[in-house]
PDB file of N, CA and C in Angstrom:
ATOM      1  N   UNK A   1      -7.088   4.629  -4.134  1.00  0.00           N
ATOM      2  CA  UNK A   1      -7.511   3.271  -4.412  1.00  0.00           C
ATOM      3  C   UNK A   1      -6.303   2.345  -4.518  1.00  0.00           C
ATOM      4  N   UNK A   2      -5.124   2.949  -5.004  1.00  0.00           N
ATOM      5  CA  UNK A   2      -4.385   1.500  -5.354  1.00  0.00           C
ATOM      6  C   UNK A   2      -3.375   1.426  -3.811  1.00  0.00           C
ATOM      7  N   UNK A   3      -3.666   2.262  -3.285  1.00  0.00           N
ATOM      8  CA  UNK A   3      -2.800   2.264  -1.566  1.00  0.00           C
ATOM      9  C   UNK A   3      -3.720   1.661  -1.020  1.00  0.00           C
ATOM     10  N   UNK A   4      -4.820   1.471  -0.881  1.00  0.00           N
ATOM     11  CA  UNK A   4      -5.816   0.756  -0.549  1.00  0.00           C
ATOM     12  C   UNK A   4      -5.517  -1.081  -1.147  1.00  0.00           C
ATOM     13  N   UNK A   5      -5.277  -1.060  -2.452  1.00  0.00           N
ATOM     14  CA  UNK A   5      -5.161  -2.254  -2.825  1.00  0.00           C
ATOM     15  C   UNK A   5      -3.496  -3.312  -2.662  1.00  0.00           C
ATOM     16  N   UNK A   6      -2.784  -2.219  -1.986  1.00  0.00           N
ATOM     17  CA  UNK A   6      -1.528  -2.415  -1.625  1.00  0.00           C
ATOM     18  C   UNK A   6      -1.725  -2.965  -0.703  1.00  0.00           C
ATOM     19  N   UNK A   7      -1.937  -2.161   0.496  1.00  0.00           N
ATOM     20  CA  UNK A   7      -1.996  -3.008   1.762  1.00  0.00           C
ATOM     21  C   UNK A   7      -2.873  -3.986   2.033  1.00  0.00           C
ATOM     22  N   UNK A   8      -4.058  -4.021   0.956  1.00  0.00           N
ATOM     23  CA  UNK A   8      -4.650  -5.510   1.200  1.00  0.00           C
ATOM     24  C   UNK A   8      -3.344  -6.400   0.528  1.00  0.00           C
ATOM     25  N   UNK A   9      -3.007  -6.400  -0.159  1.00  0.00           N
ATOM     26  CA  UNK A   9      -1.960  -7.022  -1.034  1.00  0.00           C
ATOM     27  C   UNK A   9      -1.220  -7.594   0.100  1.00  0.00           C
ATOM     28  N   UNK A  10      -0.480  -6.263   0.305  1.00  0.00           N
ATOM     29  CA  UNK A  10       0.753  -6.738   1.891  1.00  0.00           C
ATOM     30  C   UNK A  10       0.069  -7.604   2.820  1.00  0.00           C
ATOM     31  N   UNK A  11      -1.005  -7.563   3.077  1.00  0.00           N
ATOM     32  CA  UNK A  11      -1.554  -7.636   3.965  1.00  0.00           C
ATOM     33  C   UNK A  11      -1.822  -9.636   3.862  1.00  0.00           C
ATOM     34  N   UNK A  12      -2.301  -9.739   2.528  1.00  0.00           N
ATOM     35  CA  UNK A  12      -2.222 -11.024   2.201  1.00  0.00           C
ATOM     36  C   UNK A  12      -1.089 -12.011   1.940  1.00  0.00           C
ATOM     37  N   UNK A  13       0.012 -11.274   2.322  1.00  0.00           N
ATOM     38  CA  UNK A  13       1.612 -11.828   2.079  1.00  0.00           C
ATOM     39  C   UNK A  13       1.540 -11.623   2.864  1.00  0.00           C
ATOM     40  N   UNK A  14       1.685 -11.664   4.510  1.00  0.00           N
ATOM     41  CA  UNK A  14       1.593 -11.592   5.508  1.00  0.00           C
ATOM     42  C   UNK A  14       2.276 -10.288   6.328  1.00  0.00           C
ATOM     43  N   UNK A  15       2.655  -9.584   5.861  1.00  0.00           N
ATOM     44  CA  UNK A  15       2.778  -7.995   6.509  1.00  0.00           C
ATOM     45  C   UNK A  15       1.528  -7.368   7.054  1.00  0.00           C
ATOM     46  N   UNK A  16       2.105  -6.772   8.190  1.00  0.00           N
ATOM     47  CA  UNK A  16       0.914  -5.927   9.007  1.00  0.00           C
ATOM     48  C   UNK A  16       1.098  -4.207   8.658  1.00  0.00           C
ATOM     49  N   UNK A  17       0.340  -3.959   8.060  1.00  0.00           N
ATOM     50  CA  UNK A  17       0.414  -2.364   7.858  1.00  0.00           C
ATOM     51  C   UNK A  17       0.097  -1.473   8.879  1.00  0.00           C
ATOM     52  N   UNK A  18       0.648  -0.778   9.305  1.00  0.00           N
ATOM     53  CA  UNK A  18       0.575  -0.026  10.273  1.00  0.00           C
ATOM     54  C   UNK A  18       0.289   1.752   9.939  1.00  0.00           C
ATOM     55  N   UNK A  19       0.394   2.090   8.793  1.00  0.00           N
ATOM     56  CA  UNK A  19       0.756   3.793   8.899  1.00  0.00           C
ATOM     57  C   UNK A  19       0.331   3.608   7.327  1.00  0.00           C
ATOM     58  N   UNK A  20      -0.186   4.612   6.790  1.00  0.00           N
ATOM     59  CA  UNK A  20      -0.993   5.561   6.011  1.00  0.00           C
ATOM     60  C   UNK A  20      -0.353   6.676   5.289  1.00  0.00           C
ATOM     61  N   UNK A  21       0.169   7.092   4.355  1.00  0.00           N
ATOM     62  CA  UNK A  21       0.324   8.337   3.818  1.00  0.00           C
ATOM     63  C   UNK A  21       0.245   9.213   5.342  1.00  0.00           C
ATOM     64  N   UNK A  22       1.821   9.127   5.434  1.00  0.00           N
ATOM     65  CA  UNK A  22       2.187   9.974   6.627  1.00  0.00           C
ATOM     66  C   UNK A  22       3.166  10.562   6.355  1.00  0.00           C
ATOM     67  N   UNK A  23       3.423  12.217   6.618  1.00  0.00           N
ATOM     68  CA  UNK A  23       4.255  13.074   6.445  1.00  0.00           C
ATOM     69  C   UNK A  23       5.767  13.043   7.143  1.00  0.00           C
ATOM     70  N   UNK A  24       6.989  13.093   6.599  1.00  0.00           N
ATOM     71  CA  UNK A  24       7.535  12.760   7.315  1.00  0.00           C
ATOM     72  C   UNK A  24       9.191  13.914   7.274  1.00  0.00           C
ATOM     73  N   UNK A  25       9.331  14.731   7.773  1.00  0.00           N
ATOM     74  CA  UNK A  25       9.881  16.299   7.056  1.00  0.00           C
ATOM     75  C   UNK A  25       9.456  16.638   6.155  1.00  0.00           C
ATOM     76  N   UNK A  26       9.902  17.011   5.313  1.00  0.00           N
ATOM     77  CA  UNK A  26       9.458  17.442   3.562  1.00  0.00           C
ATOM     78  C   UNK A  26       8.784  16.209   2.953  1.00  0.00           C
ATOM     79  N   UNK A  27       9.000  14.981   3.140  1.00  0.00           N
ATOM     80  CA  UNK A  27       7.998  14.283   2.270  1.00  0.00           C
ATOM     81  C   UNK A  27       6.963  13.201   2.841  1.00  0.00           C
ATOM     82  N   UNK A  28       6.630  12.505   1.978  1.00  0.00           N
ATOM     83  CA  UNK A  28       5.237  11.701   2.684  1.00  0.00           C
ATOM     84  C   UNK A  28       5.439  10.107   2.181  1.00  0.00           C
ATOM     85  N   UNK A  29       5.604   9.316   3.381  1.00  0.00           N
ATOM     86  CA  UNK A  29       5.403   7.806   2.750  1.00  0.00           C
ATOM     87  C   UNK A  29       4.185   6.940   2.441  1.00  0.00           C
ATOM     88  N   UNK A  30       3.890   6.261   1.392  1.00  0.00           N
ATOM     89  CA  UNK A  30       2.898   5.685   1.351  1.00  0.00           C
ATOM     90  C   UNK A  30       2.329   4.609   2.351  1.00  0.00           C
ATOM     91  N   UNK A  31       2.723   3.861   2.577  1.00  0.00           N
ATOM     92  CA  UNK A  31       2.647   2.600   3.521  1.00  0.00           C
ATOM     93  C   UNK A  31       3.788   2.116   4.376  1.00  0.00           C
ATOM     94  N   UNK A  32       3.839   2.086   5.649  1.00  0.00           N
ATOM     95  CA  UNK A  32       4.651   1.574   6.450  1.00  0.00           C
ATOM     96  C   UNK A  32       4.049   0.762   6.868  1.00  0.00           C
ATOM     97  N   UNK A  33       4.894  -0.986   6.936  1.00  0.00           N
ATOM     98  CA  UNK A  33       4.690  -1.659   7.126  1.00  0.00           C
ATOM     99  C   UNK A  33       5.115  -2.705   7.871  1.00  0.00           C
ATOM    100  N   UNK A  34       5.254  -3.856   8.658  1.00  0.00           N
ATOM    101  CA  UNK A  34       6.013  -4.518   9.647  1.00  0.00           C
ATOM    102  C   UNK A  34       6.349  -6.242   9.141  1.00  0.00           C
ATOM    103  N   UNK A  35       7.633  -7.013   8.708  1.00  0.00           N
ATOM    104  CA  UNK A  35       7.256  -7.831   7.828  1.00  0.00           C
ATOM    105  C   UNK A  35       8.572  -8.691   9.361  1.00  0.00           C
ATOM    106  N   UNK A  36       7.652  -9.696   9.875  1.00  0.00           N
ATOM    107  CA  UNK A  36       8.261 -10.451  11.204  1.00  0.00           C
ATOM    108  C   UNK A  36       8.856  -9.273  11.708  1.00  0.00           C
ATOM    109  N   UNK A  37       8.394  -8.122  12.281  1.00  0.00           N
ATOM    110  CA  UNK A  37       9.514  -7.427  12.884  1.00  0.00           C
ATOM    111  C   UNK A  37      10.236  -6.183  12.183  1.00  0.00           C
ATOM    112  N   UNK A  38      10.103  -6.616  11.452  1.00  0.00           N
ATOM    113  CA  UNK A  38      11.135  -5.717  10.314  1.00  0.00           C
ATOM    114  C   UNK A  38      10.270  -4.643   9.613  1.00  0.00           C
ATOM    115  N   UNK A  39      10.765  -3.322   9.957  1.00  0.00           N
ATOM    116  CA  UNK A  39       9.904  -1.622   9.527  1.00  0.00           C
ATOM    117  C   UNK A  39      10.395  -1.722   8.219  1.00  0.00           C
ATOM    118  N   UNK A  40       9.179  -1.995   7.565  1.00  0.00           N
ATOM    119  CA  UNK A  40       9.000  -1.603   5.822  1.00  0.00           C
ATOM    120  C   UNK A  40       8.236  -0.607   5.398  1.00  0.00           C
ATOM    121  N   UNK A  41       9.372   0.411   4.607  1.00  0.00           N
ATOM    122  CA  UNK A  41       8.105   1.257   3.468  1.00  0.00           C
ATOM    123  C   UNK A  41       7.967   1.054   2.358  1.00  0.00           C
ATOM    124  N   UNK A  42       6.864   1.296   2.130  1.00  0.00           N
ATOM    125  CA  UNK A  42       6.563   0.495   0.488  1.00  0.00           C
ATOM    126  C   UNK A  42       5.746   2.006  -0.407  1.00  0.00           C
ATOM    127  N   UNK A  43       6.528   2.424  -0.960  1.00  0.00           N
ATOM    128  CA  UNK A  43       6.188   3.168  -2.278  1.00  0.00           C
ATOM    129  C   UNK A  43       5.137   2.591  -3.186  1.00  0.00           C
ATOM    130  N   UNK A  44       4.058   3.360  -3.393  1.00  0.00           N
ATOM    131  CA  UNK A  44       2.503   2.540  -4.197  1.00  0.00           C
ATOM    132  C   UNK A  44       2.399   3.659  -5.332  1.00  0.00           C
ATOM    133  N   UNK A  45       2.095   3.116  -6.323  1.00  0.00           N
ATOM    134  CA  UNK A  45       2.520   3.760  -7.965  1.00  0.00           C
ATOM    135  C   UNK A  45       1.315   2.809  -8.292  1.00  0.00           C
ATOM    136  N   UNK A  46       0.289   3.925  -8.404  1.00  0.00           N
ATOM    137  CA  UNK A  46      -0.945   3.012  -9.095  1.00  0.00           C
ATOM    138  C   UNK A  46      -1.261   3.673 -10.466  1.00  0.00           C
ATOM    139  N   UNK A  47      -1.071   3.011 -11.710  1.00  0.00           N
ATOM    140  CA  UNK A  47      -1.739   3.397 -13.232  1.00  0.00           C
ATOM    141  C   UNK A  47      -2.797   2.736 -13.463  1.00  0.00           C
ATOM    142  N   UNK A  48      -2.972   3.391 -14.672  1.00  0.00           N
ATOM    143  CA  UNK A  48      -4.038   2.581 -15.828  1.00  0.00           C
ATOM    144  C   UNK A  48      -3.772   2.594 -17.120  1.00  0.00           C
ATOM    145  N   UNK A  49      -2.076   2.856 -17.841  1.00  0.00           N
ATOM    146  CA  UNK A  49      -2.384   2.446 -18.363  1.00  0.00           C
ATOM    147  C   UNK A  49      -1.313   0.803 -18.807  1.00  0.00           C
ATOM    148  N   UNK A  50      -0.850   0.692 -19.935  1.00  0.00           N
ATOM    149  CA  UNK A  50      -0.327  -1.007 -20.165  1.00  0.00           C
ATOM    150  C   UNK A  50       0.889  -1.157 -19.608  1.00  0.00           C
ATOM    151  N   UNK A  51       1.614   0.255 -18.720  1.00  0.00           N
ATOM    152  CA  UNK A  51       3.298  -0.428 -18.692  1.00  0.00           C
ATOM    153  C   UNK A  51       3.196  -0.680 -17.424  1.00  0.00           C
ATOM    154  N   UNK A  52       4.323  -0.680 -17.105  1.00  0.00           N
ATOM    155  CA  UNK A  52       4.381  -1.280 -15.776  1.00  0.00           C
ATOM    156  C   UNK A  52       4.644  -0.573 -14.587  1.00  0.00           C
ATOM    157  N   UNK A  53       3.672  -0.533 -13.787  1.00  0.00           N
ATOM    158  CA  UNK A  53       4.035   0.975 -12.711  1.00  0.00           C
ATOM    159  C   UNK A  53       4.770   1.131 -12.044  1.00  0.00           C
ATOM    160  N   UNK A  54       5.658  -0.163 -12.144  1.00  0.00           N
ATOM    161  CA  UNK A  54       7.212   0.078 -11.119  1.00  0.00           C
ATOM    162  C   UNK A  54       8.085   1.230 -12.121  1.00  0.00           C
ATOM    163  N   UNK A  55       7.950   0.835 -13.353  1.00  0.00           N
ATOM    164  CA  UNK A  55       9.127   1.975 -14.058  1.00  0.00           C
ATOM    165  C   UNK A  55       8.455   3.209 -13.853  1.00  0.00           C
ATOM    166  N   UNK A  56       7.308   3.784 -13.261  1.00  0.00           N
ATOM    167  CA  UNK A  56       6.644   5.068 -13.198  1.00  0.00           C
ATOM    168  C   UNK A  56       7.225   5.419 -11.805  1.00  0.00           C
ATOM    169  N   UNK A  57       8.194   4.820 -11.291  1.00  0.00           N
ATOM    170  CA  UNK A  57       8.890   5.103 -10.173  1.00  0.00           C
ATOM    171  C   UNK A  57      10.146   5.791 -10.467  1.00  0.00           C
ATOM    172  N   UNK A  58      10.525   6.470 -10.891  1.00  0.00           N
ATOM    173  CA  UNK A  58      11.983   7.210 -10.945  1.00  0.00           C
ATOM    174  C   UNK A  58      13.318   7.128  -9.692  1.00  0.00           C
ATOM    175  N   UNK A  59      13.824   7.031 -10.716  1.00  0.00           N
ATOM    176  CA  UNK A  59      15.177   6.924  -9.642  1.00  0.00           C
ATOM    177  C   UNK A  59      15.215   7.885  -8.251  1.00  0.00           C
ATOM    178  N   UNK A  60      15.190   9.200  -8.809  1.00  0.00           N
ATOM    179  CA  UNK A  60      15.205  10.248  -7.893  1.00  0.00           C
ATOM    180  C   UNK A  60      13.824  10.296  -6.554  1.00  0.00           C
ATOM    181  N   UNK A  61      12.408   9.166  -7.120  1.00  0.00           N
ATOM    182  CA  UNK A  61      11.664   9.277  -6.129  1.00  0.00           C
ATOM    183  C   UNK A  61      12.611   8.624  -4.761  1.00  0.00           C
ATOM    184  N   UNK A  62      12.662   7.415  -5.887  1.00  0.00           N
ATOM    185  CA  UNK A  62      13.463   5.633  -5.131  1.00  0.00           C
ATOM    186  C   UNK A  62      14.283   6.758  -3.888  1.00  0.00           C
ATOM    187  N   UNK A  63      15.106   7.685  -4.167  1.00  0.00           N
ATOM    188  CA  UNK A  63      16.373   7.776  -3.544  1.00  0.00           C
ATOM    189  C   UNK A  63      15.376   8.708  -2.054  1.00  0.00           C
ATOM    190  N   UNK A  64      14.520   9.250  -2.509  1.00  0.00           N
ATOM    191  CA  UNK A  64      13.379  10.400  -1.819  1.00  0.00           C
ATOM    192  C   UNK A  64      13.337   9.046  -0.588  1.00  0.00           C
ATOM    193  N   UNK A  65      12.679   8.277  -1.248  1.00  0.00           N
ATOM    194  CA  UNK A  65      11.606   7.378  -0.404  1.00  0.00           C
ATOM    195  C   UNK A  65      13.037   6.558   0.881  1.00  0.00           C
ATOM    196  N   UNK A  66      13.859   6.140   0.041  1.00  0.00           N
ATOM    197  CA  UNK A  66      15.241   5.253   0.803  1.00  0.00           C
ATOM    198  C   UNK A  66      15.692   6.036   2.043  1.00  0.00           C
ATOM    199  N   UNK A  67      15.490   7.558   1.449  1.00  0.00           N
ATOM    200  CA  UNK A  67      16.170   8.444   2.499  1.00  0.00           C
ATOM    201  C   UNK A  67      15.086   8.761   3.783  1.00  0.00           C
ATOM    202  N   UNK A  68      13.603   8.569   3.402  1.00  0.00           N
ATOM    203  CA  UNK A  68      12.893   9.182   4.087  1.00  0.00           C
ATOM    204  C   UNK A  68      12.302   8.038   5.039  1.00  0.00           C
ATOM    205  N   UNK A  69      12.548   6.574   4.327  1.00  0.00           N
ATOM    206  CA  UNK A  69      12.983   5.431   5.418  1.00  0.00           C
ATOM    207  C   UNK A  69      13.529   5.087   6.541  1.00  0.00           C
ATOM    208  N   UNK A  70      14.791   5.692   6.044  1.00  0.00           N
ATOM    209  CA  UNK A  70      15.762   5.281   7.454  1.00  0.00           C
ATOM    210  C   UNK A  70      15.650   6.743   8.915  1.00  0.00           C
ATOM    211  N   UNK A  71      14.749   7.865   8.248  1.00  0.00           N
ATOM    212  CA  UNK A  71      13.928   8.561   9.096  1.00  0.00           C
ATOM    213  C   UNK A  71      12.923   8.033   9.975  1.00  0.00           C
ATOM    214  N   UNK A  72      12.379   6.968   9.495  1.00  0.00           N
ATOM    215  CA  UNK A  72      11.769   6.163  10.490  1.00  0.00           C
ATOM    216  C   UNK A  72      11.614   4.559  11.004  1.00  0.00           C
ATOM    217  N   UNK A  73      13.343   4.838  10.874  1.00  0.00           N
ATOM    218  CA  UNK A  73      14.520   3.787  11.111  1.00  0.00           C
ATOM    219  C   UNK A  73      13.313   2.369  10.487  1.00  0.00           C
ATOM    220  N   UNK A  74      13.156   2.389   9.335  1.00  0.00           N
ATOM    221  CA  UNK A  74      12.667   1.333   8.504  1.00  0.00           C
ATOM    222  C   UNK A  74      14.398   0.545   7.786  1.00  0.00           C
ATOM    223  N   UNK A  75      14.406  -0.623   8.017  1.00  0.00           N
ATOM    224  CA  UNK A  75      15.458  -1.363   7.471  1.00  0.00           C
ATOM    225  C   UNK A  75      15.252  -1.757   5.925  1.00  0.00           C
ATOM    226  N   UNK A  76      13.806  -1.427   5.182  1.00  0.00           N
ATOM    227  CA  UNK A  76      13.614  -2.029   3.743  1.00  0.00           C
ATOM    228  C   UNK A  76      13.069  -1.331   3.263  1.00  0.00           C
ATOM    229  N   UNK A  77      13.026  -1.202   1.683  1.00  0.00           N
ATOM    230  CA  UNK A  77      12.116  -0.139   1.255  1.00  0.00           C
ATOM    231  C   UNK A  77      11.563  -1.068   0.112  1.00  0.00           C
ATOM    232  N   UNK A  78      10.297  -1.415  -0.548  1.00  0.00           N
ATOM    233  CA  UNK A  78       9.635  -1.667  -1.113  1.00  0.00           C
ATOM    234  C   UNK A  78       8.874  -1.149  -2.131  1.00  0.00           C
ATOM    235  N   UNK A  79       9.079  -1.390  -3.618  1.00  0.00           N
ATOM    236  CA  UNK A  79       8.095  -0.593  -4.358  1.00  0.00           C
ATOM    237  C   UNK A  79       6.886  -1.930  -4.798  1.00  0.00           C
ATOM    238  N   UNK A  80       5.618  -1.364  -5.138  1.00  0.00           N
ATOM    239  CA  UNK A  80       4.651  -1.634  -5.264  1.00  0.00           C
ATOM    240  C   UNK A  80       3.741  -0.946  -6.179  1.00  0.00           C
ATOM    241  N   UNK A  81       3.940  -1.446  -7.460  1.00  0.00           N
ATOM    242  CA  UNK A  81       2.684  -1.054  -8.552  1.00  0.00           C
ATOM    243  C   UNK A  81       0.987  -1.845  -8.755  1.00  0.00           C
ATOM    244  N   UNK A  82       0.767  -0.940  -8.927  1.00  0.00           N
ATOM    245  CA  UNK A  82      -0.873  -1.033  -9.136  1.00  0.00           C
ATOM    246  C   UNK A  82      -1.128  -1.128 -10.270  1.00  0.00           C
ATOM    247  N   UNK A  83      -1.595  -1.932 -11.382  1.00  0.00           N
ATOM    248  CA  UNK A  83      -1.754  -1.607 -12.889  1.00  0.00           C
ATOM    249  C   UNK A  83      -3.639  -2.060 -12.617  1.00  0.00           C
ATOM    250  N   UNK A  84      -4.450  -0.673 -12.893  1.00  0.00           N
ATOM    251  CA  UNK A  84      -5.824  -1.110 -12.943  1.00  0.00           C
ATOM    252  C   UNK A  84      -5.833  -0.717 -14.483  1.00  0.00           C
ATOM    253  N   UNK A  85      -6.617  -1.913 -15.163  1.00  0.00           N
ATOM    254  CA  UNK A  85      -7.309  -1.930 -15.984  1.00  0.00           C
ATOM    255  C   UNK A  85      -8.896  -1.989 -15.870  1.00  0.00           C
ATOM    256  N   UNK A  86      -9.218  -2.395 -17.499  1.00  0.00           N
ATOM    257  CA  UNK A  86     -10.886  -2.597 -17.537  1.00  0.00           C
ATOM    258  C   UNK A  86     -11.555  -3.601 -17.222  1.00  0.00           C
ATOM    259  N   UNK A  87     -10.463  -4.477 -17.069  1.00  0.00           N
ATOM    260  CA  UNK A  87     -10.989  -6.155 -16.514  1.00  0.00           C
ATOM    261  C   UNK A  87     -10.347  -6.960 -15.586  1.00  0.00           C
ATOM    262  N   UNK A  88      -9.250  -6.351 -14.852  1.00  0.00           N
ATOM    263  CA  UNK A  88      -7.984  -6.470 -13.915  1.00  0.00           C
ATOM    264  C   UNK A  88      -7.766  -5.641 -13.453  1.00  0.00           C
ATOM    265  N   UNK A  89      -6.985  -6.127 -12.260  1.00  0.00           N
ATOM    266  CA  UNK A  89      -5.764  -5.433 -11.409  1.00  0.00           C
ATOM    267  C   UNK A  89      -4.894  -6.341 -11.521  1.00  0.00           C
ATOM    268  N   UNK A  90      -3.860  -5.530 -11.807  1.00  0.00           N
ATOM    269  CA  UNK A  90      -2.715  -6.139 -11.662  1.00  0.00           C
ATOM    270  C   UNK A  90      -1.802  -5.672 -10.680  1.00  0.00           C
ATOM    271  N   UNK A  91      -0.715  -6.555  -9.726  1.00  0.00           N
ATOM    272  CA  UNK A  91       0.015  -5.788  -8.449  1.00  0.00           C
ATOM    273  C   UNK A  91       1.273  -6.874  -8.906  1.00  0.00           C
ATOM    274  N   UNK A  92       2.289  -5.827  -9.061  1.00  0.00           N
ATOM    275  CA  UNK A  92       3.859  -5.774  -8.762  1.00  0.00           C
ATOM    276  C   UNK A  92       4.307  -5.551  -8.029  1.00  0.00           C
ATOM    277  N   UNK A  93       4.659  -6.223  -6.683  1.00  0.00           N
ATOM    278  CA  UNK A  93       5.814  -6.129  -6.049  1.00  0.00           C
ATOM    279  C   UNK A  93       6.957  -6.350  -6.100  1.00  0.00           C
ATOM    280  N   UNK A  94       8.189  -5.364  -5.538  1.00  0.00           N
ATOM    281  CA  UNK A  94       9.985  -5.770  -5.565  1.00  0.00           C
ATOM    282  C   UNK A  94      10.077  -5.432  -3.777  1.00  0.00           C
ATOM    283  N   UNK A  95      10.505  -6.715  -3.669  1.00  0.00           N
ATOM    284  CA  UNK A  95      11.011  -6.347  -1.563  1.00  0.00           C
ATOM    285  C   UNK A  95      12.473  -6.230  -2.609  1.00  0.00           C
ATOM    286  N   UNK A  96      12.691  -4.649  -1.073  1.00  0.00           N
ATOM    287  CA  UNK A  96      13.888  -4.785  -0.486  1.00  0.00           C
ATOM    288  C   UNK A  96      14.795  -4.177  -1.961  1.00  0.00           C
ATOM    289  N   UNK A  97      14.335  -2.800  -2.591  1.00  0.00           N
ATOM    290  CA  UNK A  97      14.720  -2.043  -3.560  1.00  0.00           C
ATOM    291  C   UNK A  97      15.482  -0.551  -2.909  1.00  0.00           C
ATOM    292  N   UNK A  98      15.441  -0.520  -1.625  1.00  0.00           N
ATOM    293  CA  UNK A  98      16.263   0.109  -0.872  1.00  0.00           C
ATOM    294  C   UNK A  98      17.166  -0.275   0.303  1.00  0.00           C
TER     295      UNK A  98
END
């Protein structure tokens, strides 16, 4: 659900999503995306509960995801939290965290 609510997200900032939870050697990216041209992956960290789902991102994913980017010669890497609550969604984006 909240990769779902990502790329509508991206999608409404004007990025075209292209790719899906796709495997890519040993690991898997959430969303690849195209922003004027430019190959973006965007890491999606969806919670429920009050903090903020970018810090539910660890350093060591960040470095996973940066590396597993330029595997598919993406120039940006993007994180993207999901905070669902009982009466909201909330969406955090950071361009360009790799």
């Amino acid at each position: 659900m909240g990769e779902r609510i990502a790329a509508t997200f991206l999608s409404r900032h004007g990025l075209d999503v292209v790719g899906r939870n796709f495997e890519v050697g040993r690991g898997e990216l959430d969303l690849l995306a195209l922003d004027r041209g430019q190959r973006v992956v965007v890491e999606v960290r969806a919670i429920t509960t009050d903090r903020d789902p970018i810090d539910a991102i660890g350093h060591g994913k960040r470095r996973r995801v940066t590396r597993l980017a330029g595997a598919v010669g993406a120039s940006r890497v993007d994180l993207l939290g999901v905070r669902i609550g009982p009466d909201d969604v909330v969406v955090h984006w950071v361009p360009g965290c790799g």
